[in-house]
N, C-alpha and C. Protein backbone atom coordinates (compact mmCIF):
# COMPACT_ATOMS: atom_id res chain seq x y z
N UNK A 1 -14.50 -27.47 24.26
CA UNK A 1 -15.03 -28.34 23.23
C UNK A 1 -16.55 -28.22 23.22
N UNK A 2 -16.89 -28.13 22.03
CA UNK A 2 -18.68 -27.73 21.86
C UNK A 2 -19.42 -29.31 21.49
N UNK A 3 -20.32 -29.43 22.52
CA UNK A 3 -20.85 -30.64 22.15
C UNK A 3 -22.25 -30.01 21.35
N UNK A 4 -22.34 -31.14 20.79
CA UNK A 4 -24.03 -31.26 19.93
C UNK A 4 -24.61 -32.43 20.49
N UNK A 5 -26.03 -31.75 20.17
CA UNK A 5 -26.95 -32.68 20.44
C UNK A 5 -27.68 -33.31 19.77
N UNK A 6 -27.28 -32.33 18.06
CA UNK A 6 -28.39 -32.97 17.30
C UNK A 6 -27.68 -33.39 15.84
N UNK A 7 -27.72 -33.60 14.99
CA UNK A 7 -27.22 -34.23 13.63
C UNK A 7 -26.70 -32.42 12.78
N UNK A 8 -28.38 -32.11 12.87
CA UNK A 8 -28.70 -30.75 12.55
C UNK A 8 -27.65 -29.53 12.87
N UNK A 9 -27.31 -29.14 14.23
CA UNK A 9 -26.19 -28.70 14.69
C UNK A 9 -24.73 -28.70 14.34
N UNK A 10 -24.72 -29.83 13.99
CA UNK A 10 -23.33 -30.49 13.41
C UNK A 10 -23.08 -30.01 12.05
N UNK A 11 -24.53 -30.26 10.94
CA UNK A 11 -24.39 -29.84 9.92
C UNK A 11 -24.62 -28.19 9.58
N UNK A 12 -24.69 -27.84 10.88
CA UNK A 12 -25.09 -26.04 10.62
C UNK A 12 -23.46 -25.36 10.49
N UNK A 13 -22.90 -26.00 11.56
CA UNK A 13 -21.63 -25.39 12.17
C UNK A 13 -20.62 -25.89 10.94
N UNK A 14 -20.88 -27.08 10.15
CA UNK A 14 -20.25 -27.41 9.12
C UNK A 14 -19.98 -26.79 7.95
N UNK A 15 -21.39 -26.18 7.96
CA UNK A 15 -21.59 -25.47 6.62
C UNK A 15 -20.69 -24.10 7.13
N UNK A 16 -20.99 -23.74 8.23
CA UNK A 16 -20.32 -22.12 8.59
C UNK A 16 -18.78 -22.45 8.36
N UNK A 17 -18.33 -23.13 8.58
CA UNK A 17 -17.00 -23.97 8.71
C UNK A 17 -16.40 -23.57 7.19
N UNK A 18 -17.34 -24.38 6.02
CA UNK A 18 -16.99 -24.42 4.89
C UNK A 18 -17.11 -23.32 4.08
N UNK A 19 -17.65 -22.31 4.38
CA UNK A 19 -18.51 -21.09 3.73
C UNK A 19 -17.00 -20.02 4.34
N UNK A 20 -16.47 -20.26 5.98
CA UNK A 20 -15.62 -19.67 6.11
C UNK A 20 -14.48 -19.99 5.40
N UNK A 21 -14.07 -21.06 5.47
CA UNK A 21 -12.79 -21.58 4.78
C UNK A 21 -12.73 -20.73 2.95
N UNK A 22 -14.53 -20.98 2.50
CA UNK A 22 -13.98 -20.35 1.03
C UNK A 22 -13.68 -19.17 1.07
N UNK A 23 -14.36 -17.97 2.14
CA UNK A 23 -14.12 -16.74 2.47
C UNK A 23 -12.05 -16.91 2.46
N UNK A 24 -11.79 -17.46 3.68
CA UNK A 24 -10.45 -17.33 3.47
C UNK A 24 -9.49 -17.65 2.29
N UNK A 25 -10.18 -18.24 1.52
CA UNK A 25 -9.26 -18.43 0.39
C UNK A 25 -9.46 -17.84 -0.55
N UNK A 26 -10.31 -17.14 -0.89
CA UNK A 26 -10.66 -15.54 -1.55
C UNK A 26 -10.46 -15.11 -0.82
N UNK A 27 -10.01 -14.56 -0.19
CA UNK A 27 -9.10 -13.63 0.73
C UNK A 27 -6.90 -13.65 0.28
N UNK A 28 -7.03 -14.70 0.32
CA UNK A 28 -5.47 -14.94 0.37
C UNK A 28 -5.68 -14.94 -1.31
N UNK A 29 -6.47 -15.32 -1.98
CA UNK A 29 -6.11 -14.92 -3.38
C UNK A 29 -6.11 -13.64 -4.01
N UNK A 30 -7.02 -12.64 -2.97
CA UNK A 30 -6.98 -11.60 -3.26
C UNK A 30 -5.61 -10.65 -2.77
N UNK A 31 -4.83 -10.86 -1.35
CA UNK A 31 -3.67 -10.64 -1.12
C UNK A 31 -2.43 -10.86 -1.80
N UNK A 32 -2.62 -12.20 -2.54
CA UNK A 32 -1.60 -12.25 -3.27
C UNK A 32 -1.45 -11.39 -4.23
N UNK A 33 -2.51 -11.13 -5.45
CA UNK A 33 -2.43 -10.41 -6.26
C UNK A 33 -2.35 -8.70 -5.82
N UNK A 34 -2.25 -8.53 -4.35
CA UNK A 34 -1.60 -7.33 -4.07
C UNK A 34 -0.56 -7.45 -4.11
N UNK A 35 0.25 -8.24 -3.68
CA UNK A 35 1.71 -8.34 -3.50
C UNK A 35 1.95 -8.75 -4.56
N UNK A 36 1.80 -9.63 -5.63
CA UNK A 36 2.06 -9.45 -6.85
C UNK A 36 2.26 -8.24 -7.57
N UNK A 37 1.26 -7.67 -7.54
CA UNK A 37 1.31 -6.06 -8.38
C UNK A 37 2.07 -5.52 -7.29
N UNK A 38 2.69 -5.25 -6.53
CA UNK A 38 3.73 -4.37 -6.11
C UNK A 38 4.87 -4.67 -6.48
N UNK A 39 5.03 -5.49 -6.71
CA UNK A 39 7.06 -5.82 -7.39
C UNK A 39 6.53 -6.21 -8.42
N UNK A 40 5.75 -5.08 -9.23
CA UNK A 40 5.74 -4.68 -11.05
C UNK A 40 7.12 -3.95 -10.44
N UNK A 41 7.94 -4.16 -11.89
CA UNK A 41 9.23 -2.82 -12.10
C UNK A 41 8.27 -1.66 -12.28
N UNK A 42 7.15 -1.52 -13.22
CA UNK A 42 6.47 0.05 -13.71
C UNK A 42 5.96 0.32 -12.51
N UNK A 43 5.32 -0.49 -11.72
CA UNK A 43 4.91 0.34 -10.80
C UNK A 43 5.50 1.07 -10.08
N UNK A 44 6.83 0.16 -10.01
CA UNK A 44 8.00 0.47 -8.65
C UNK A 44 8.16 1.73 -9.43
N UNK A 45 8.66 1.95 -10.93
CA UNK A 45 9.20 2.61 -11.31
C UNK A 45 8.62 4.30 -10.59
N UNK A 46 7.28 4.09 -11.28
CA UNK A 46 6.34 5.22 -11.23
C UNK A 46 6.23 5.46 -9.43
N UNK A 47 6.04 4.47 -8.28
CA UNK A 47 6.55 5.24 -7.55
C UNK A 47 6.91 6.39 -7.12
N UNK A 48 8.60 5.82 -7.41
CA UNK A 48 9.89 6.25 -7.71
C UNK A 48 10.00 7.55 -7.99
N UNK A 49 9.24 7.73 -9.46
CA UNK A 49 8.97 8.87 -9.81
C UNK A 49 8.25 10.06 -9.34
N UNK A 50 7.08 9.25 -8.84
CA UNK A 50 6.39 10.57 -8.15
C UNK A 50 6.85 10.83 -7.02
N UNK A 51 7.19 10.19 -6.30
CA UNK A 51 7.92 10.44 -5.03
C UNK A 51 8.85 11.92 -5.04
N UNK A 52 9.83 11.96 -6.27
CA UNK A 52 10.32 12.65 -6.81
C UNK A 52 9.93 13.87 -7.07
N UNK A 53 9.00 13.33 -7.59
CA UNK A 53 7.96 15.12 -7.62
C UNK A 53 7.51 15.76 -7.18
N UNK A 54 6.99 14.48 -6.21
CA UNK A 54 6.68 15.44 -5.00
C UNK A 54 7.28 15.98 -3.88
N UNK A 55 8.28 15.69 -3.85
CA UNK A 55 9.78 16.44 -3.39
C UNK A 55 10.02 17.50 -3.91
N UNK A 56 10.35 17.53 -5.43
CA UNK A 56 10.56 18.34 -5.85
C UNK A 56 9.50 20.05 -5.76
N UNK A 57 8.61 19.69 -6.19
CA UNK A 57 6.58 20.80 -6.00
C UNK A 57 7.13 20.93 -4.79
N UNK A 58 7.07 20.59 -3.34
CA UNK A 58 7.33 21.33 -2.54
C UNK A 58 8.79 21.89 -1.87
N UNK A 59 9.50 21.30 -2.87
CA UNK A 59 11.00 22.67 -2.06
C UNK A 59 10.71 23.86 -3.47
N UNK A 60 10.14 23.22 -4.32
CA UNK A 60 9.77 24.50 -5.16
C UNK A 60 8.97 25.58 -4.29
N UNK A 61 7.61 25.05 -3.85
CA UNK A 61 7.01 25.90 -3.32
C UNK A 61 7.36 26.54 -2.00
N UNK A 62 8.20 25.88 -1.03
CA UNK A 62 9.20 26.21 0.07
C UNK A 62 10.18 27.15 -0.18
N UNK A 63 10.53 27.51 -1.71
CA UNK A 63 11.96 28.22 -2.29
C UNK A 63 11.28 29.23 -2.06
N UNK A 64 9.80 28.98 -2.71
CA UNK A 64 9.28 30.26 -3.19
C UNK A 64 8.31 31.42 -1.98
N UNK A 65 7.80 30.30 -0.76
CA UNK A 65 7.46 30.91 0.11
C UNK A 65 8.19 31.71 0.99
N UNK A 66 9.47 30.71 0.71
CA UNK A 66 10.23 31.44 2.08
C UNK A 66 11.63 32.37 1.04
N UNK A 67 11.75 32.33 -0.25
CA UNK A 67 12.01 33.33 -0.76
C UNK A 67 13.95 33.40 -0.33
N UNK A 68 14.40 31.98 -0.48
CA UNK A 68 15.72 31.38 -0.34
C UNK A 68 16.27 31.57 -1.70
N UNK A 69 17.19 32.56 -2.21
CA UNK A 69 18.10 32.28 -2.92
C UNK A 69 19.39 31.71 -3.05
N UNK A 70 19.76 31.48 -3.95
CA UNK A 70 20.82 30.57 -4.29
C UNK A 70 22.28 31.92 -4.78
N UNK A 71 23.01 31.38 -3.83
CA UNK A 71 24.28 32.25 -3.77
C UNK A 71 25.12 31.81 -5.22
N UNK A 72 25.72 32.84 -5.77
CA UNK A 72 26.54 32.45 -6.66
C UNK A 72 28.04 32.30 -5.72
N UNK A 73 28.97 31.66 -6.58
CA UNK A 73 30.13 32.03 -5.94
C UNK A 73 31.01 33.26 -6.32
N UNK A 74 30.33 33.83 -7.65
CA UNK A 74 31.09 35.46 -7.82
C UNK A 74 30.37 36.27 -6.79
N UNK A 75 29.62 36.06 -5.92
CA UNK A 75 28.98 37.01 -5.25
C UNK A 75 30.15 37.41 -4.00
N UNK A 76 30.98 36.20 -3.48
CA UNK A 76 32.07 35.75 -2.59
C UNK A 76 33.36 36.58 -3.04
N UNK A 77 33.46 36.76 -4.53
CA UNK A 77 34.96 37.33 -4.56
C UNK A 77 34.58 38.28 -4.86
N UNK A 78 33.78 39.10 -4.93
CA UNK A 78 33.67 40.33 -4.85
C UNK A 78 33.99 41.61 -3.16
């Protein structure tokens, strides 16, 4: 427990007190509106999507480096 000695002290640590508290609550207002904008559907959507693509660009470029073709099945009854 922090004692004071002076009026002055009291009102210093008060103000830091209050100056922090608004910090934290611009803070949590700013968090929310992160988590808000993440469960947009478009965002989710778009995601979604690129995720996709970018899956896709690299087994493209993996097909093409490592030069993997794709078997038919007339190749088998022959």
């Amino acid at each position: 427990m922090k004692v004071y000695s002076s009026f002055e002290q009291i009102e210093h640590d008060l103000k830091i007190l209050k100056l922090q508290q608004q910090i934290d609550k611009e803070q949590l207002k700013a968090d929310f509106n992160d988590v808000k904008g993440g469960f947009n559907p478009i965002s989710s959507i778009a995601s979604t999507v690129g995720t996709i693509a970018k899956k896709a660009f690299v087994y493209k470029a993996l097909d093409k480096l490592m030069g993997i073709k794709k078997v038919k099945n007339a190749d088998y009854e022959k």
